[in-house]
PDB file of N, CA and C in Angstrom:
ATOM      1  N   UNK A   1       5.251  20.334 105.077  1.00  0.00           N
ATOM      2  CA  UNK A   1       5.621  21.683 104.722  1.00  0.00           C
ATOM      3  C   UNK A   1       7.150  21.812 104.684  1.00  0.00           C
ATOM      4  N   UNK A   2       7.637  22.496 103.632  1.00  0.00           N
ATOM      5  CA  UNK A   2       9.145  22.979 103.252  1.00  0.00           C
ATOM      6  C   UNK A   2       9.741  24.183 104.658  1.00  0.00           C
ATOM      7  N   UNK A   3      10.178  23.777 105.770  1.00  0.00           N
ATOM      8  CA  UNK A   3      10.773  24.688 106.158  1.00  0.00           C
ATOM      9  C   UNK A   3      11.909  24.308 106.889  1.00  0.00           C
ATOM     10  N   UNK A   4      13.171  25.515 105.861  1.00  0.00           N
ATOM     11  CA  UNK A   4      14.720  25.766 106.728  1.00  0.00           C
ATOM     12  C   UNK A   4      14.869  25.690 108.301  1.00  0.00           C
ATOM     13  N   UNK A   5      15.834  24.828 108.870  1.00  0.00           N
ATOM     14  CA  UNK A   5      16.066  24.807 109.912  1.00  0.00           C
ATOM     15  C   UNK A   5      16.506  26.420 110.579  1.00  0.00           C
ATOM     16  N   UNK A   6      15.845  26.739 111.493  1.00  0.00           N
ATOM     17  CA  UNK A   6      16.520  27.902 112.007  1.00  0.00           C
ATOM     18  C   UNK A   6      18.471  28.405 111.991  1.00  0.00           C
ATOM     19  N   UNK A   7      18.957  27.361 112.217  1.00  0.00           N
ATOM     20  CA  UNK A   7      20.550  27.186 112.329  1.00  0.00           C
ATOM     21  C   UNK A   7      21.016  27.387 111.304  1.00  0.00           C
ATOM     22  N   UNK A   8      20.473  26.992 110.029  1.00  0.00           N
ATOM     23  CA  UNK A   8      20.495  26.998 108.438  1.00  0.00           C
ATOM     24  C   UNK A   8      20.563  28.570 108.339  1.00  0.00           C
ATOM     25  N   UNK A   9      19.571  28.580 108.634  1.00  0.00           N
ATOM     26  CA  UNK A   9      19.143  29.769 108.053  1.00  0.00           C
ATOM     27  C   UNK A   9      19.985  30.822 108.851  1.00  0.00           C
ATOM     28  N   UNK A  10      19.876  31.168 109.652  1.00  0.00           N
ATOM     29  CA  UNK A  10      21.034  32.029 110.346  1.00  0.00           C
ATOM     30  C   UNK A  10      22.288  31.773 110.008  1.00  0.00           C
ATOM     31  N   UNK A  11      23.235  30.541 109.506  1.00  0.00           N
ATOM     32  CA  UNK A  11      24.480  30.867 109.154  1.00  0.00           C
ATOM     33  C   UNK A  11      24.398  31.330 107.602  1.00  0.00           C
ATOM     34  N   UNK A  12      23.655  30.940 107.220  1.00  0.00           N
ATOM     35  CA  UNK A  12      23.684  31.721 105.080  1.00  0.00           C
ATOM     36  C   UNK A  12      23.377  32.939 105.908  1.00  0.00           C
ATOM     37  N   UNK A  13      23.041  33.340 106.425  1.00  0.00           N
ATOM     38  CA  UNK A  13      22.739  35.090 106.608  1.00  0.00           C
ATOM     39  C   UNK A  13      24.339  35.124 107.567  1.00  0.00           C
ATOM     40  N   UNK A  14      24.767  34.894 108.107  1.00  0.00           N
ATOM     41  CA  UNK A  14      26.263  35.141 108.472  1.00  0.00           C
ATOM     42  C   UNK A  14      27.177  35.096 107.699  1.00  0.00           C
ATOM     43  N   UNK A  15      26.844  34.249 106.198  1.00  0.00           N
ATOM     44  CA  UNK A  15      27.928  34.202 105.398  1.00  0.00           C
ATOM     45  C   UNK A  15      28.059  34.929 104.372  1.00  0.00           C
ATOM     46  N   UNK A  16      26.573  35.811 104.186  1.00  0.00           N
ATOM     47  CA  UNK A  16      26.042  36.288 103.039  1.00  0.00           C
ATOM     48  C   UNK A  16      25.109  37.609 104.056  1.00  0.00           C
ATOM     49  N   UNK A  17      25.783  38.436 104.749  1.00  0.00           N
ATOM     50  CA  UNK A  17      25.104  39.421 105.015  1.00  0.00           C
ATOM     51  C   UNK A  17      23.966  40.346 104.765  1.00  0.00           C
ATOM     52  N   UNK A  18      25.221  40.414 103.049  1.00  0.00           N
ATOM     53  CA  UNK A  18      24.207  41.501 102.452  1.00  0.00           C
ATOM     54  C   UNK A  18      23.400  41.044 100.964  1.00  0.00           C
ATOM     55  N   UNK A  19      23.679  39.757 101.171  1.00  0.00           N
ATOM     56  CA  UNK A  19      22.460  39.253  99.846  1.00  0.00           C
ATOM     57  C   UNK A  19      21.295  39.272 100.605  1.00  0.00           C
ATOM     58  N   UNK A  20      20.502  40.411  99.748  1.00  0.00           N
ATOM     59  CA  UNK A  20      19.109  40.336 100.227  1.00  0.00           C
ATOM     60  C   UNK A  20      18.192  39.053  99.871  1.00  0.00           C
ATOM     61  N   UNK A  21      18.450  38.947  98.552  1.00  0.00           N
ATOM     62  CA  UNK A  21      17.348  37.885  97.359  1.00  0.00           C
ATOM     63  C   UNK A  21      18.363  36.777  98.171  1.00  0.00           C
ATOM     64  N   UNK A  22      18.895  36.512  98.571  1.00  0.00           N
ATOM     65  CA  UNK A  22      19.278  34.955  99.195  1.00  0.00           C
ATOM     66  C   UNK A  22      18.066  35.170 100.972  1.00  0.00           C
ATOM     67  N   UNK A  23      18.371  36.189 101.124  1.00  0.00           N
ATOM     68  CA  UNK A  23      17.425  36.260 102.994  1.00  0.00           C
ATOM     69  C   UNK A  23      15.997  36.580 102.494  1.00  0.00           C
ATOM     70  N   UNK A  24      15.728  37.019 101.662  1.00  0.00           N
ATOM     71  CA  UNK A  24      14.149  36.965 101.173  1.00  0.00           C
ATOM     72  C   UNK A  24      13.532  35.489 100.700  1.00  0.00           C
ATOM     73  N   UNK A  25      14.741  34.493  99.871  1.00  0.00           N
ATOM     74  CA  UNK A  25      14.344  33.301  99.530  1.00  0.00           C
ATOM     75  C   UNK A  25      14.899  32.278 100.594  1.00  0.00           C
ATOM     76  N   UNK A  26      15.211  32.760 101.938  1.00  0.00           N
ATOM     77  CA  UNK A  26      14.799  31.854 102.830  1.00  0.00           C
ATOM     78  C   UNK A  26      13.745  32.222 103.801  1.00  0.00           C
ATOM     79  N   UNK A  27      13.808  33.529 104.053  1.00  0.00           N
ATOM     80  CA  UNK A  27      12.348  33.709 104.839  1.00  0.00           C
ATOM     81  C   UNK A  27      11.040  32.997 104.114  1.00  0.00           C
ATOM     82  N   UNK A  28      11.264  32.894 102.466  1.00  0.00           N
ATOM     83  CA  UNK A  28       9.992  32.033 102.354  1.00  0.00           C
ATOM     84  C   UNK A  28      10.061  30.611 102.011  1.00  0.00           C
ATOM     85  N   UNK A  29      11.410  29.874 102.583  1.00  0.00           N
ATOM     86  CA  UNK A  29      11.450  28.850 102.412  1.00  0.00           C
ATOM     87  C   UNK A  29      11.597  28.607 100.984  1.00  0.00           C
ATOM     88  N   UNK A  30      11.971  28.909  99.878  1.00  0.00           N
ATOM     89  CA  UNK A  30      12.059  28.999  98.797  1.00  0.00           C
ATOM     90  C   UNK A  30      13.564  27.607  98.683  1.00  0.00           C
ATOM     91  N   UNK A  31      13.062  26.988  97.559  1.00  0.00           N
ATOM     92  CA  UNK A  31      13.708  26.078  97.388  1.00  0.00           C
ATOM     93  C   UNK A  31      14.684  27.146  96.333  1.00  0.00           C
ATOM     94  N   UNK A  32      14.589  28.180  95.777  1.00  0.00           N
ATOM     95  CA  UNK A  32      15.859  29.136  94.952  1.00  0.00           C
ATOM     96  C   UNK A  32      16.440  28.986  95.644  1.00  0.00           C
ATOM     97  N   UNK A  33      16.792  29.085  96.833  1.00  0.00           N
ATOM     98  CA  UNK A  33      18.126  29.228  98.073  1.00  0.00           C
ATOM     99  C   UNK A  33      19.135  28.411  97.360  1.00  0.00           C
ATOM    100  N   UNK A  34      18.867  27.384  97.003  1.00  0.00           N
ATOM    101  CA  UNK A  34      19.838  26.336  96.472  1.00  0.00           C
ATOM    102  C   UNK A  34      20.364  27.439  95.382  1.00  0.00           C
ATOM    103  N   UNK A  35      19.869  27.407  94.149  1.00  0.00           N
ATOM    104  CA  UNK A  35      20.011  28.128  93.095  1.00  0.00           C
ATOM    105  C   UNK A  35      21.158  29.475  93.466  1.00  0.00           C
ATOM    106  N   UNK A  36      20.620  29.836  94.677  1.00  0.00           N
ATOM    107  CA  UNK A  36      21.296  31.663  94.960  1.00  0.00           C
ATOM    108  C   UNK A  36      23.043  30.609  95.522  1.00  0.00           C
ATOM    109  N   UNK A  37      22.986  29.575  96.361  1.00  0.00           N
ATOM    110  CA  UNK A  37      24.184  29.036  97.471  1.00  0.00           C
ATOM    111  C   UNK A  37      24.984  29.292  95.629  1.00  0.00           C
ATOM    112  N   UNK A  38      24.258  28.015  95.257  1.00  0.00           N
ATOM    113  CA  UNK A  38      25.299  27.745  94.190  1.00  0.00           C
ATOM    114  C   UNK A  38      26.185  28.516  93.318  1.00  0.00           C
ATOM    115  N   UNK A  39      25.553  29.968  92.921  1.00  0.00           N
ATOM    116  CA  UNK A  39      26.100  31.283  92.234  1.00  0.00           C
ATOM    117  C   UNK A  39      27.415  31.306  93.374  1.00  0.00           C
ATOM    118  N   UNK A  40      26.522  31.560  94.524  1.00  0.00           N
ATOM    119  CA  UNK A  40      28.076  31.931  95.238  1.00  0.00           C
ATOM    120  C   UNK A  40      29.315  31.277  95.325  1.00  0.00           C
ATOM    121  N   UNK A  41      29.423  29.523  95.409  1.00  0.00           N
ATOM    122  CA  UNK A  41      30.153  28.683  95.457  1.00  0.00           C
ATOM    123  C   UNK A  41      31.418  29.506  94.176  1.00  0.00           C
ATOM    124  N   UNK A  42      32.482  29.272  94.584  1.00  0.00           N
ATOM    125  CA  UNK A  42      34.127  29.674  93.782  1.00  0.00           C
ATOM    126  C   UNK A  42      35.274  30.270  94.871  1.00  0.00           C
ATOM    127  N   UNK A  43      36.127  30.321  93.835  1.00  0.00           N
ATOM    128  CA  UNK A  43      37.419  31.108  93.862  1.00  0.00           C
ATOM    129  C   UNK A  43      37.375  32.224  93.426  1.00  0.00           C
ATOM    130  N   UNK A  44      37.322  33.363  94.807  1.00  0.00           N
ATOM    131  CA  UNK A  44      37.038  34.354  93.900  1.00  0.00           C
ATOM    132  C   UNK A  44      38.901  35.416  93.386  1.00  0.00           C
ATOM    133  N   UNK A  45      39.737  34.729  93.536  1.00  0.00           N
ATOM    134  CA  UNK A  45      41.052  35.153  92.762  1.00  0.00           C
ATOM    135  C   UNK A  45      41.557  34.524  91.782  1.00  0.00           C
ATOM    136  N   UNK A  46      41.945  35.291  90.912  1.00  0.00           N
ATOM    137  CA  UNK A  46      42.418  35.102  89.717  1.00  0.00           C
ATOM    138  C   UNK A  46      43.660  34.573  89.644  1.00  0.00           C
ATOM    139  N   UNK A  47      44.226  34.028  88.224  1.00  0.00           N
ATOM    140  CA  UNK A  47      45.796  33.473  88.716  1.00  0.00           C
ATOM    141  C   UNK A  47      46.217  35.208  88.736  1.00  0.00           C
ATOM    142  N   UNK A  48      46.015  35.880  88.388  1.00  0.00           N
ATOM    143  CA  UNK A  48      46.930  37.007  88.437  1.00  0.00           C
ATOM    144  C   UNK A  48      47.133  37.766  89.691  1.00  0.00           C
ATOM    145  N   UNK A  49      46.082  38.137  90.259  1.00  0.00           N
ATOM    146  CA  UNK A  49      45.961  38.227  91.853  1.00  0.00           C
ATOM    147  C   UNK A  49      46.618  37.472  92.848  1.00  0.00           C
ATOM    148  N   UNK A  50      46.155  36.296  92.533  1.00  0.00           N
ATOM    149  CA  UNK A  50      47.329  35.342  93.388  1.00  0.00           C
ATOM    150  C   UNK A  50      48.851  35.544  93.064  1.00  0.00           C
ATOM    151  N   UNK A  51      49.122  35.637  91.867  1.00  0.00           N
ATOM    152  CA  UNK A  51      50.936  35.709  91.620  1.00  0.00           C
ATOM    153  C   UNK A  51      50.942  37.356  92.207  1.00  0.00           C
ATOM    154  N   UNK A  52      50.477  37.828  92.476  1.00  0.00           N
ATOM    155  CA  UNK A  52      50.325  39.526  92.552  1.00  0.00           C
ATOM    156  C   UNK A  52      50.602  39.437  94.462  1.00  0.00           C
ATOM    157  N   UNK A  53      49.952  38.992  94.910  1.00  0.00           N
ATOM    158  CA  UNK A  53      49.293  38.788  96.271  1.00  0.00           C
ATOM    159  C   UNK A  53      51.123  37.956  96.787  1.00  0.00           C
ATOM    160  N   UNK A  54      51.280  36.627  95.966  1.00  0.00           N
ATOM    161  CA  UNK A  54      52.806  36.237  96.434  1.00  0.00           C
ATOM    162  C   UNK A  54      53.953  37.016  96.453  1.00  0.00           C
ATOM    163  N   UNK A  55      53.972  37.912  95.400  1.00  0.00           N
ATOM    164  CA  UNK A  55      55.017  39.319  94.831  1.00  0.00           C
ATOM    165  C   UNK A  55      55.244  39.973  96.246  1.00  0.00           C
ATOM    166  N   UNK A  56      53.987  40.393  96.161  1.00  0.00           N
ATOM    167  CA  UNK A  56      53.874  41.370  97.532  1.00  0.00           C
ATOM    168  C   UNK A  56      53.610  40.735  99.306  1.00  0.00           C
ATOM    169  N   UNK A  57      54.471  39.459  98.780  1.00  0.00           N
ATOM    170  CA  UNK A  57      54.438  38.767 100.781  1.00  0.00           C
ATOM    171  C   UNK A  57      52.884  39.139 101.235  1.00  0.00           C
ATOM    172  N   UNK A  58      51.990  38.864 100.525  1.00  0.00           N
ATOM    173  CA  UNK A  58      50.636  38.879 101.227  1.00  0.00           C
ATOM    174  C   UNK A  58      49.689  37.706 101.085  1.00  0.00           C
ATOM    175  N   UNK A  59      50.215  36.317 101.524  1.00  0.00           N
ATOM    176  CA  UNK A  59      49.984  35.185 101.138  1.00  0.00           C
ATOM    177  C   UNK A  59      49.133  34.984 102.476  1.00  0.00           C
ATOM    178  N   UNK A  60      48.689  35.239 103.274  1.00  0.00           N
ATOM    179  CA  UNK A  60      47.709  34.907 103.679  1.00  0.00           C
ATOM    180  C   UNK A  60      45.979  35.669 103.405  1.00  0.00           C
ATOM    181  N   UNK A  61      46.251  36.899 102.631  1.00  0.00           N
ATOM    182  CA  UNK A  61      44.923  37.271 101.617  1.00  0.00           C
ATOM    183  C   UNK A  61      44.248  35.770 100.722  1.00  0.00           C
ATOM    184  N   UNK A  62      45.426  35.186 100.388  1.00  0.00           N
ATOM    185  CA  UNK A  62      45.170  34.013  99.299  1.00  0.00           C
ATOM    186  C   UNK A  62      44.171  32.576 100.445  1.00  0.00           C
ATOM    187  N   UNK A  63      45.198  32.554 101.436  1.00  0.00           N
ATOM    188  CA  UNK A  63      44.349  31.581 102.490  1.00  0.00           C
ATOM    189  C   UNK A  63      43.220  31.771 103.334  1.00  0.00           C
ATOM    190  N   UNK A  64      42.963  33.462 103.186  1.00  0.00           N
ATOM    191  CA  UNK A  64      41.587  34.125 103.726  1.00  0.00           C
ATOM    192  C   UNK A  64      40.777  33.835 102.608  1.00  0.00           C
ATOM    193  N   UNK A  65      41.082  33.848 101.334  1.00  0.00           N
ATOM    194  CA  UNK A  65      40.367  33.549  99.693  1.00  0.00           C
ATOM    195  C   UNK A  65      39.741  32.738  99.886  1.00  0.00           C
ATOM    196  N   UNK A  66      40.652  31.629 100.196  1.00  0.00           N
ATOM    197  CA  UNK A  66      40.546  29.992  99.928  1.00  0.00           C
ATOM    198  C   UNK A  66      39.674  29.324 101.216  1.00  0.00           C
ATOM    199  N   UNK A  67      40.194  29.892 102.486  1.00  0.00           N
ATOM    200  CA  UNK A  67      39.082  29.824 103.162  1.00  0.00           C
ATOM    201  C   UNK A  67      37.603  30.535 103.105  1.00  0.00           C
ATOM    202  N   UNK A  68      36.981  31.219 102.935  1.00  0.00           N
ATOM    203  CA  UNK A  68      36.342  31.584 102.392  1.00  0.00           C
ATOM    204  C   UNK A  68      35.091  30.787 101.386  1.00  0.00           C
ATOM    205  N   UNK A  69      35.804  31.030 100.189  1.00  0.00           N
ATOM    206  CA  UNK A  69      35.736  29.583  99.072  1.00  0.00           C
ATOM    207  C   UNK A  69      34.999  28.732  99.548  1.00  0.00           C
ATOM    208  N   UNK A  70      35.463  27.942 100.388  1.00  0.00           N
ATOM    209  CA  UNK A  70      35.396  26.591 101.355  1.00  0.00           C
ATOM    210  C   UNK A  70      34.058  26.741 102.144  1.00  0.00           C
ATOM    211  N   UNK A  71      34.038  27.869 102.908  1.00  0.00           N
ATOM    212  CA  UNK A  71      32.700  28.130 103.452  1.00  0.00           C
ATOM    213  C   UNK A  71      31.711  28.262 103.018  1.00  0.00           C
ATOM    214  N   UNK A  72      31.730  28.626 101.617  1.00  0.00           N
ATOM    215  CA  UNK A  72      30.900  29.068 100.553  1.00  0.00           C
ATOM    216  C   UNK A  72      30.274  27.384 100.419  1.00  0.00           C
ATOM    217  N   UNK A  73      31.232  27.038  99.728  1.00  0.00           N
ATOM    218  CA  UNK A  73      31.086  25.451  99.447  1.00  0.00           C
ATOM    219  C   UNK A  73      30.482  24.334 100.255  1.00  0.00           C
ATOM    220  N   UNK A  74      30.882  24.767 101.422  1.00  0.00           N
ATOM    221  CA  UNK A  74      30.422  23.562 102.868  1.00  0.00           C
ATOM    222  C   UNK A  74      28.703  23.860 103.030  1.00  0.00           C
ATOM    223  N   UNK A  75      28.524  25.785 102.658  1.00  0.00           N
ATOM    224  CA  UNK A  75      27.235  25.978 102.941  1.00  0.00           C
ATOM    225  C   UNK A  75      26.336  25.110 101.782  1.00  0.00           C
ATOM    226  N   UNK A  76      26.641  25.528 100.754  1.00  0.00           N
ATOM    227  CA  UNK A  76      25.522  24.659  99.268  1.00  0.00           C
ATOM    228  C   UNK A  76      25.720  23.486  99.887  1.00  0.00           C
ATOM    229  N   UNK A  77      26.947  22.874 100.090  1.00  0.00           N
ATOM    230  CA  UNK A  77      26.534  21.153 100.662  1.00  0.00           C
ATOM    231  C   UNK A  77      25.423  20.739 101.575  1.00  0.00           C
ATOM    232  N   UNK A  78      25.345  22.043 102.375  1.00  0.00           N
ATOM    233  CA  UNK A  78      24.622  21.526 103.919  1.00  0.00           C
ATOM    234  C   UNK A  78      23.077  21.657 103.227  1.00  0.00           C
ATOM    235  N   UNK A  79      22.685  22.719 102.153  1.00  0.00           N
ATOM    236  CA  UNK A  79      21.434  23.004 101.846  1.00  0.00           C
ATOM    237  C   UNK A  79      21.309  21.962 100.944  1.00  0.00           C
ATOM    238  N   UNK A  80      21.928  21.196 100.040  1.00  0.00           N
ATOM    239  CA  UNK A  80      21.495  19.801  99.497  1.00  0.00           C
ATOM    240  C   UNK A  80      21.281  18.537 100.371  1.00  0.00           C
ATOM    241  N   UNK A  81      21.901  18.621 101.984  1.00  0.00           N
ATOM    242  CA  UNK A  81      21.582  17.768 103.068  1.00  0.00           C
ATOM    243  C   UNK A  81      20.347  17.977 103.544  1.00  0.00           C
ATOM    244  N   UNK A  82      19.762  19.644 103.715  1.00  0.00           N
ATOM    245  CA  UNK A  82      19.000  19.629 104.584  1.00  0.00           C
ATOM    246  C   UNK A  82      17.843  19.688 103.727  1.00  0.00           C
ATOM    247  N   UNK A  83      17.795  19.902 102.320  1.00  0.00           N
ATOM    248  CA  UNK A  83      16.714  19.511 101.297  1.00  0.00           C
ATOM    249  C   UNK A  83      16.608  17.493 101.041  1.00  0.00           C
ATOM    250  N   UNK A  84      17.817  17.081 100.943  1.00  0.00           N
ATOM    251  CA  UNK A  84      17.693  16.238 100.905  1.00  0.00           C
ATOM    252  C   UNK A  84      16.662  15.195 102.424  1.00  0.00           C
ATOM    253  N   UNK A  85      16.928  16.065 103.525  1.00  0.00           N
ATOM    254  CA  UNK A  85      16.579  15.471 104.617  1.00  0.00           C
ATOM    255  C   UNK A  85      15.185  15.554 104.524  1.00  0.00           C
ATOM    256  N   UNK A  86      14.766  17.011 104.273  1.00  0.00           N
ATOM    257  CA  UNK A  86      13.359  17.259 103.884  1.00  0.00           C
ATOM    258  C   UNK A  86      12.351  16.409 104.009  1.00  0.00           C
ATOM    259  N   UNK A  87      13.100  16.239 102.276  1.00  0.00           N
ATOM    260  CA  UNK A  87      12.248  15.432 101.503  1.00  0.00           C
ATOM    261  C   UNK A  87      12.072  14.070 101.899  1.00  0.00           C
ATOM    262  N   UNK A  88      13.373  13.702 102.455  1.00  0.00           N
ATOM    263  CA  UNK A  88      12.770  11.898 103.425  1.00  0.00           C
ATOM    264  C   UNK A  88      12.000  12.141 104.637  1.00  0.00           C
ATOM    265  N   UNK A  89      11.499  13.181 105.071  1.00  0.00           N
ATOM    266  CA  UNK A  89      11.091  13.615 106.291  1.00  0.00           C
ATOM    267  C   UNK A  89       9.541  13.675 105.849  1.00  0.00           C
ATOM    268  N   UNK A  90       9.668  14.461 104.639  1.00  0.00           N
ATOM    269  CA  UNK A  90       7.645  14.171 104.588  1.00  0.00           C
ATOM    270  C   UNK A  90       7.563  13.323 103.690  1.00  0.00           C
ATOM    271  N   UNK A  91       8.614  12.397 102.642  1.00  0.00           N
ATOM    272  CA  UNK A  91       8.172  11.314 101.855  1.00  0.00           C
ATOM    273  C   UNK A  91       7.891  11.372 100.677  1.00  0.00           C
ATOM    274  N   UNK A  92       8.256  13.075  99.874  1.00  0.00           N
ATOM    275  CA  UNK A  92       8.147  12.922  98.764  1.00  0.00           C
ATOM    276  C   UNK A  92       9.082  14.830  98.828  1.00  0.00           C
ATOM    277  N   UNK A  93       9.060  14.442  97.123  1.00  0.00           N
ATOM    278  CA  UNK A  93       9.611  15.389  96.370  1.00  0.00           C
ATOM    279  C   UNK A  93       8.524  16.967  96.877  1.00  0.00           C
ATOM    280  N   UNK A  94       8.982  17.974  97.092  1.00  0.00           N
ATOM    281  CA  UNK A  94       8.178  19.501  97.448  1.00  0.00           C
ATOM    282  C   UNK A  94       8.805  20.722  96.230  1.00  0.00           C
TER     283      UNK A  94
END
């Protein structure tokens, strides 16, 4: 049987509060989870924001961005680990 590690699953809901359709497609173990991480994965500033953000000495908005970003990113990684683990765990594709 397909099921998210508890730890998993509680940090995408820490990182993603208020996506419902991401906490509905892990309460059912839904392999979409991947699908929803991945939408989120980016940068969400523009070059213009950023030159905007340096103008105005507010250069650590840009490293709250970028961190951010990163978390986004580390999470889709961990859900292609822990699908990947899965699937060597019961021995085939689900």
């Amino acid at each position: 049987m397909f099921k998210y590690p508890e730890s998993f699953v509680a940090k995408c809901k820490e990182v993603y509060p208020d996506w419902e359709d991401l906490h509905y497609q892990l309460n059912l173990n839904s392999r979409a989870v991947g699908n929803i991480l991945e939408r989120g994965v980016g940068f969400s500033l523009d070059e213009e924001m950023i030159i905007s953000l340096f103008r105005n000495k507010k250069e650590t908005k840009i490293l709250e961005a970028a961190k951010r970003a990163k978390l986004k990113r580390d999470l889709y990684r961990e859900w292609t680990e822990v699908v990947d683990t899965i699937i060597e765990h019961n021995g085939h594709e689900v």
